[in-house]
Protein backbone atom coordinates (compact mmCIF):
# COMPACT_ATOMS: atom_id res chain seq x y z
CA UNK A 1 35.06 -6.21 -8.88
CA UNK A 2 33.43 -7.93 -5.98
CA UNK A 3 29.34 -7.77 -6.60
CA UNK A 4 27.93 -6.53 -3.33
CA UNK A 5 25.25 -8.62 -1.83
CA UNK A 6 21.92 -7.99 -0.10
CA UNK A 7 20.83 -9.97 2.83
CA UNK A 8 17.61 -10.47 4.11
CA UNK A 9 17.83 -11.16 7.66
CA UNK A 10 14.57 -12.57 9.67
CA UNK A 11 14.69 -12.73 13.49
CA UNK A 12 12.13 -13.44 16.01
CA UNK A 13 10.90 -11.44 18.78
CA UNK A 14 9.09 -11.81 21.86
CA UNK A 15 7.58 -8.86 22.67
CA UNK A 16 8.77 -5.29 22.39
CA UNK A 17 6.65 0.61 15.27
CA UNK A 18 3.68 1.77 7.36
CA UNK A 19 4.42 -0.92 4.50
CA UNK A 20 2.53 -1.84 1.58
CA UNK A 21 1.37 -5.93 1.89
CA UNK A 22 0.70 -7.16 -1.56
CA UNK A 23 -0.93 -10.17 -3.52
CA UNK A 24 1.85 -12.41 -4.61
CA UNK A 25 2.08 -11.86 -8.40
CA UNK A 26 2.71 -14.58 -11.21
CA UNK A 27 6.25 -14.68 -10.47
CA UNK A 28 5.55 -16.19 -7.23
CA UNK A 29 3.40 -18.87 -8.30
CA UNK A 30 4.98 -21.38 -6.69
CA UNK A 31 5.26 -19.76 -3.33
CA UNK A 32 3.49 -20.85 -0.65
CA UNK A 33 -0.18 -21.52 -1.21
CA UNK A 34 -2.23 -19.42 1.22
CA UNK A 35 -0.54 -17.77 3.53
CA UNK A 36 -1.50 -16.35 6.56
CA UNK A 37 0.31 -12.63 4.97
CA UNK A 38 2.68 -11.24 2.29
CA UNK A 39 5.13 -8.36 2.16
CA UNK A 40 7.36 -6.67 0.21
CA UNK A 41 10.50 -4.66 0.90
CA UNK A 42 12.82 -2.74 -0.74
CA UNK A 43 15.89 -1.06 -1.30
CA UNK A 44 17.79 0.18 -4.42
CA UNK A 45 18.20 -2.31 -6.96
CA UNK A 46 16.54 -5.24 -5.56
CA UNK A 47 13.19 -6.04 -4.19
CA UNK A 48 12.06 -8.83 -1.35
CA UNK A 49 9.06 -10.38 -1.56
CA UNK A 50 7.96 -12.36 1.60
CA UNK A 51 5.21 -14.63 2.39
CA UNK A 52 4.89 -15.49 6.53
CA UNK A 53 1.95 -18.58 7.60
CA UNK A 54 1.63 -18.67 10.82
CA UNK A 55 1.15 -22.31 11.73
CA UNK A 56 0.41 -21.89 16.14
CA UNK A 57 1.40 -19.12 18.46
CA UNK A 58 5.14 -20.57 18.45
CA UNK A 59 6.32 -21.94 14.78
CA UNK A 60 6.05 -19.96 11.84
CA UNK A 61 7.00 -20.86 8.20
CA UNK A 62 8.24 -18.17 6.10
CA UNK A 63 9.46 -17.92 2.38
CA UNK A 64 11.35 -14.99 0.55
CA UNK A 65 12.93 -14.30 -2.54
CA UNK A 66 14.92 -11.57 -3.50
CA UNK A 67 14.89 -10.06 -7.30
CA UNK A 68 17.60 -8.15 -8.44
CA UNK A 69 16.09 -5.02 -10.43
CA UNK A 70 16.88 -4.11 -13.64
CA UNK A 71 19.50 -1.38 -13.29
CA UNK A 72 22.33 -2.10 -10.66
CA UNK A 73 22.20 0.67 -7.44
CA UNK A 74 25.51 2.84 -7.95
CA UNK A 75 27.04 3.76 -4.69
CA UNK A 76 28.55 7.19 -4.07
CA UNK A 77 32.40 6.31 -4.34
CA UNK A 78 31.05 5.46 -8.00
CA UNK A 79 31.36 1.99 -7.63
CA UNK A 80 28.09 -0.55 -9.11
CA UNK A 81 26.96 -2.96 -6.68
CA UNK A 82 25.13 -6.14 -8.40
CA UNK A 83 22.30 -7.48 -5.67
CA UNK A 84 22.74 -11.07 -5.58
CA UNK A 85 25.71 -13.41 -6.49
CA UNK A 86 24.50 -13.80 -9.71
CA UNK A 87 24.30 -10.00 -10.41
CA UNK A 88 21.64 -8.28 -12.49
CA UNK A 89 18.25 -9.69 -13.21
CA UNK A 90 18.79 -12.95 -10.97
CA UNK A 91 16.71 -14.03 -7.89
CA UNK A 92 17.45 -15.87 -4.80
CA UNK A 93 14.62 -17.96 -2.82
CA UNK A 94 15.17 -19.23 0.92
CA UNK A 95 12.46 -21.02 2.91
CA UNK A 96 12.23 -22.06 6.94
CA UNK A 97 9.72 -24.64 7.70
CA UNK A 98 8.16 -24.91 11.05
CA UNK A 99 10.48 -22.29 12.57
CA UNK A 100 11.23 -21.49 15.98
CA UNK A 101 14.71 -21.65 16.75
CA UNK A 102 14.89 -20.41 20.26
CA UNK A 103 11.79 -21.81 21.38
CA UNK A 104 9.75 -19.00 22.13
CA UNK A 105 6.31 -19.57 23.68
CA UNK A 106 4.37 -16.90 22.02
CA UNK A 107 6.28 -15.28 18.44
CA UNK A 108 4.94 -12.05 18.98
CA UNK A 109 6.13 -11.33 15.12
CA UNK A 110 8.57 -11.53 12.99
CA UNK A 111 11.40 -8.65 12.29
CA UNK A 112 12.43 -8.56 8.67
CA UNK A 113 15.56 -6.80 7.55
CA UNK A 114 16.72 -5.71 3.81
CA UNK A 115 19.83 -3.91 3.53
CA UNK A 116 22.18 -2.83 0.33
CA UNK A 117 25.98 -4.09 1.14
CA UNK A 118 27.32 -6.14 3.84
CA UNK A 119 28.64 -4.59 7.14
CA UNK A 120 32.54 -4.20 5.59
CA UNK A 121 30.93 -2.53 1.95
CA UNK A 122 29.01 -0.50 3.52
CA UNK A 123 24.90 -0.04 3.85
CA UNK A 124 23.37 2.74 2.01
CA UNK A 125 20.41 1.56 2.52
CA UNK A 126 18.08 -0.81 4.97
CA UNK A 127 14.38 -1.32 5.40
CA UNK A 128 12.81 -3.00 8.53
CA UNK A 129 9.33 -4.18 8.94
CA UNK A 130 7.81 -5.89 11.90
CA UNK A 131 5.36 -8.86 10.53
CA UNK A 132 2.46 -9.57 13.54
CA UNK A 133 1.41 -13.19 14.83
CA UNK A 134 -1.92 -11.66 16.40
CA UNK A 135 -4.52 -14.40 15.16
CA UNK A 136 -2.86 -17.68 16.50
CA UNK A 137 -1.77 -16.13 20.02
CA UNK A 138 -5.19 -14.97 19.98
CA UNK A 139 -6.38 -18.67 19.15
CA UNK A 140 -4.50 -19.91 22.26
CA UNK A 141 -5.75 -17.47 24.49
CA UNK A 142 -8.91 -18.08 23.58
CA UNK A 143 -8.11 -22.10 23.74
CA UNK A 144 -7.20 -21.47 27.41
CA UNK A 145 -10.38 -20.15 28.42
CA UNK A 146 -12.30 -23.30 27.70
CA UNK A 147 -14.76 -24.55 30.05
CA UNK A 148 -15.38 -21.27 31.18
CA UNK A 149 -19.38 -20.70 31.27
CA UNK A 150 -20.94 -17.79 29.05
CA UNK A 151 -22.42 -15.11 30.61
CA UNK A 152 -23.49 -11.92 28.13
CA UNK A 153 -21.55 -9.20 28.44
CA UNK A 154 -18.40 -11.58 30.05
CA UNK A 155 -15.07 -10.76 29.50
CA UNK A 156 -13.66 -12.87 32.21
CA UNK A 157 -12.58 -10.61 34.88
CA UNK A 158 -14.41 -10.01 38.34
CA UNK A 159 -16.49 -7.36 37.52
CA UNK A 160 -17.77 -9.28 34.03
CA UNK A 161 -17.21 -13.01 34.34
CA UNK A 162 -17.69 -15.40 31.99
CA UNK A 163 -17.43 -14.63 28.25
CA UNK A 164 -19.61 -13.97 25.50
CA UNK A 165 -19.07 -14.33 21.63
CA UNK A 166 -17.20 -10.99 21.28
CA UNK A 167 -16.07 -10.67 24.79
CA UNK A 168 -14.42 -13.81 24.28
CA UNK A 169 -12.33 -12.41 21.16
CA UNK A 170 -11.62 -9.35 22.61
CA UNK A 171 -10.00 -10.72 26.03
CA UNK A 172 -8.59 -12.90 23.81
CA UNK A 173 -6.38 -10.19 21.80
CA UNK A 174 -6.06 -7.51 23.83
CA UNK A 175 -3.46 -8.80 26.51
CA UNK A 176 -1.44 -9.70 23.32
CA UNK A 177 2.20 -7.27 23.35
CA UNK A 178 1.90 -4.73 21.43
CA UNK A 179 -1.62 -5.46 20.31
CA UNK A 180 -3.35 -2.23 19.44
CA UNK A 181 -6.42 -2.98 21.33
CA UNK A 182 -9.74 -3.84 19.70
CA UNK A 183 -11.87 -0.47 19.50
CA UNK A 184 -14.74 -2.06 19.51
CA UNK A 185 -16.67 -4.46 21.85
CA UNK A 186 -19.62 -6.33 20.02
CA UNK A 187 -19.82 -9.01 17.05
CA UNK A 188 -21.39 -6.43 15.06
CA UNK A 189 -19.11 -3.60 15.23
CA UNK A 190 -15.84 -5.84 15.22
CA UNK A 191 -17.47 -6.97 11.69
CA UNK A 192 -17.95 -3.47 10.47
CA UNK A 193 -14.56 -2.54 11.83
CA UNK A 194 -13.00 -5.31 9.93
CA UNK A 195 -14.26 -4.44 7.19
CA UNK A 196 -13.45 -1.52 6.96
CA UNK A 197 -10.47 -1.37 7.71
CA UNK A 198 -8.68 -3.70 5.66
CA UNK A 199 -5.64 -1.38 4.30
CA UNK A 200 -2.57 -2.72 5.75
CA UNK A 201 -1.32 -1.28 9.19
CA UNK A 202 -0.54 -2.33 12.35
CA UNK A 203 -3.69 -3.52 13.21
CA UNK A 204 -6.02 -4.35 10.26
CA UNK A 205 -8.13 -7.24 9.03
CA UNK A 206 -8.02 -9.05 5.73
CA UNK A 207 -11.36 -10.67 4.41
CA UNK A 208 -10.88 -14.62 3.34
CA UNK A 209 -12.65 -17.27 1.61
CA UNK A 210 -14.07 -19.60 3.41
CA UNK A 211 -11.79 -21.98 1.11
CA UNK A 212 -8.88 -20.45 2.44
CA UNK A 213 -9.68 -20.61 6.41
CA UNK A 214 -7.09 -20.65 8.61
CA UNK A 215 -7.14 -21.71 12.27
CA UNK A 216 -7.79 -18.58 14.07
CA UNK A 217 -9.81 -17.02 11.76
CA UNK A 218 -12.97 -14.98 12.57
CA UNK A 219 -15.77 -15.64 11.07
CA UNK A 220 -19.10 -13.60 11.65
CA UNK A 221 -22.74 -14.38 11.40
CA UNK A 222 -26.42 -13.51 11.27
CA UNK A 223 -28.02 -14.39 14.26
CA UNK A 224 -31.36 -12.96 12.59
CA UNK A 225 -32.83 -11.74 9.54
CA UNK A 226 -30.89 -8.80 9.78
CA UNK A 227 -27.82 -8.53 12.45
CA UNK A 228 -24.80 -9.86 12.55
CA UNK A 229 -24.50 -11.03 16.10
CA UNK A 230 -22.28 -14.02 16.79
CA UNK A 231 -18.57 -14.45 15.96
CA UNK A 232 -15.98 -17.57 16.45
CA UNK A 233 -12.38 -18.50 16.38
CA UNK A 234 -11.83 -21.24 12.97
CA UNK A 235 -10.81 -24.62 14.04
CA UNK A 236 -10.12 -26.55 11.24
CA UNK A 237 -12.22 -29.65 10.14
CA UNK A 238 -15.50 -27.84 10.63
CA UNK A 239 -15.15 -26.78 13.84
CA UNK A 240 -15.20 -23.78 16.02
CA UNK A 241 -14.47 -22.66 18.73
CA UNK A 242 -16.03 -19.39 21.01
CA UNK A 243 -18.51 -18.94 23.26
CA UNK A 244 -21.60 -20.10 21.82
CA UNK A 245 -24.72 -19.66 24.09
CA UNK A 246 -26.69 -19.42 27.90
CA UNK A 247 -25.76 -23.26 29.44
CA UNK A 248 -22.52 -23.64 26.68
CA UNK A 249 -19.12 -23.22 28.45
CA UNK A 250 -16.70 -21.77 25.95
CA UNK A 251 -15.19 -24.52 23.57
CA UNK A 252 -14.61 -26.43 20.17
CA UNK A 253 -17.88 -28.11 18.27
CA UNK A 254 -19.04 -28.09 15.05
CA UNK A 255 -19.90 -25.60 13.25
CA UNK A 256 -22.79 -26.76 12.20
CA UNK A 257 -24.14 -26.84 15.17
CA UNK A 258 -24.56 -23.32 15.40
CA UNK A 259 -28.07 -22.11 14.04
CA UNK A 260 -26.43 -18.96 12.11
CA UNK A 261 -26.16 -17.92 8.96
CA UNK A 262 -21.84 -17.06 7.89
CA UNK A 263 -21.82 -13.08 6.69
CA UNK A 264 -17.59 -13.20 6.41
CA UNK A 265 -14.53 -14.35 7.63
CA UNK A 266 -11.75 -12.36 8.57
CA UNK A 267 -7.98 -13.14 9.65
CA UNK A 268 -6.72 -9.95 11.67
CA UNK A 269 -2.93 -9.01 10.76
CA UNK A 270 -0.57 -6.31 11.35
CA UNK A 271 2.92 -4.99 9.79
CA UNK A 272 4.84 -2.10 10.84
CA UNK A 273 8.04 0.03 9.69
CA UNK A 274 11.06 -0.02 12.25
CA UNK A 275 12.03 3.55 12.90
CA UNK A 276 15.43 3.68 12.52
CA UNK A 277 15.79 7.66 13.04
């Protein structure tokens, strides 16, 4: 009997709608270290785990492996199907490094398929999820901006020109494709929104360690005893960049430059389930 096989098919998209993201357990130990967001999908009889790090707004590495479950999926002609070549209780681990096959300016996110059976066998079952590149789009677009002069309240269009801290994050995400839009405006309430809202969705934020920073990364501080009032893009090597103050045009410079206290640092993310009623 031929052991049916599930694929795991991952395909970019430019631009073109909930899952459950999850800390990589022991098993995945030797996964990649820190990245940018996990997910796991799946179907009867097998499970894939997937871990995505966005590296810039175009290349993306991404690592899965797929786990056959314990008791094979029977199909309804009666017939067991085995996931994986190796049948029950084995695993199969792929990886793409630095991925970007058709050169695609901006990977709005990735589109991850699991399905039971191949095309001729037959699919009984298929999950899709979409996997979001919002914070290193976001990074560029906010990278394009430089030299642009701060002005409170900016969000650099005629009627508010310039940017300010927030304003500068905002503009920065909200012409993204099928970016939610950021329902708030200032530092302080896109920190309280991030934080609370940190359950996986299309639009949510994850909190990080400072220790695990990733370029693009927002990180929020105290700007007085008491409010949180300035926020910046992360850089890498101890650098920033955002709009930092009156007479600063919008740029990179270290961070310690900045006379603020850090409260947290967030990385915003989003995942999605394809509807494929």
């Amino acid at each position: 009997m031929k052991p049916r096989i599930m694929t795991l098919i991952v395909a970019f998209c430019v631009a073109v709608s909930s899952a459950v993201l999850a800390a990589a357990p022991s098993a995945y130990a030797d996964g990649l270290s820190n990245p940018s967001g996990t997910l796991t999908v799946s179907c009867p009889g097998a499970e894939a785990f997937i871990q995505v790090d966005w590296k810039t707004a175009d290349k993306v590495t991404v690592r899965w492996r797929i786990d056959d479950s314990v008791a094979p999926f029977i199909f309804p002609s009666g017939e067991p199907y085995f996931v994986l070549r190796g049948g029950n209780g084995h695993n199969e681990i792929g990886l793409r490094s630095d991925w970007n096959p058709d050169n695609v300016p901006n990977i709005n996110h990735l589109r991850v398929r699991v399905q039971n059976g191949t095309t001729d066998q037959g699919t009984h079952c298929y999950q899709e999820r979409d996997i979001y590149n919002w914070s290193m789009i976001a990074h560029k677009n906010a990278m394009a901006k430089s030299g642009a002069p701060y002005i409170l309240g900016g969000l650099g269009t005629p009627e508010h020109p310039g940017y300010d801290c927030s304003g500068l994050v905002y503009s920065s995400y909200n012409p993204i494709a099928n970016f939610p839009g950021w329902p708030v405006r200032r530092a302080v309430d896109m920190w309280n929104w991030a934080r609370n809202n940190q359950s996986p969705g299309k639009f949510y934020a994850k909190e990080v360690a400072y220790s695990d920073l990733k370029v693009g990364d927002l990180i929020f501080y105290k700007t007085t005893a008491e409010a949180v009032g300035h926020v910046s893009f992360w850089e890498g090597d101890g650098r920033v960049l955002d709009a930092l103050e009156p007479g600063t045009n919008v740029g990179v410079h270290d961070e310690g430059s900045l006379r603020n206290v850090r409260v947290a640092a967030f990385r915003i993310l989003g995942v999605a389930t394809i509807d494929n009623g």
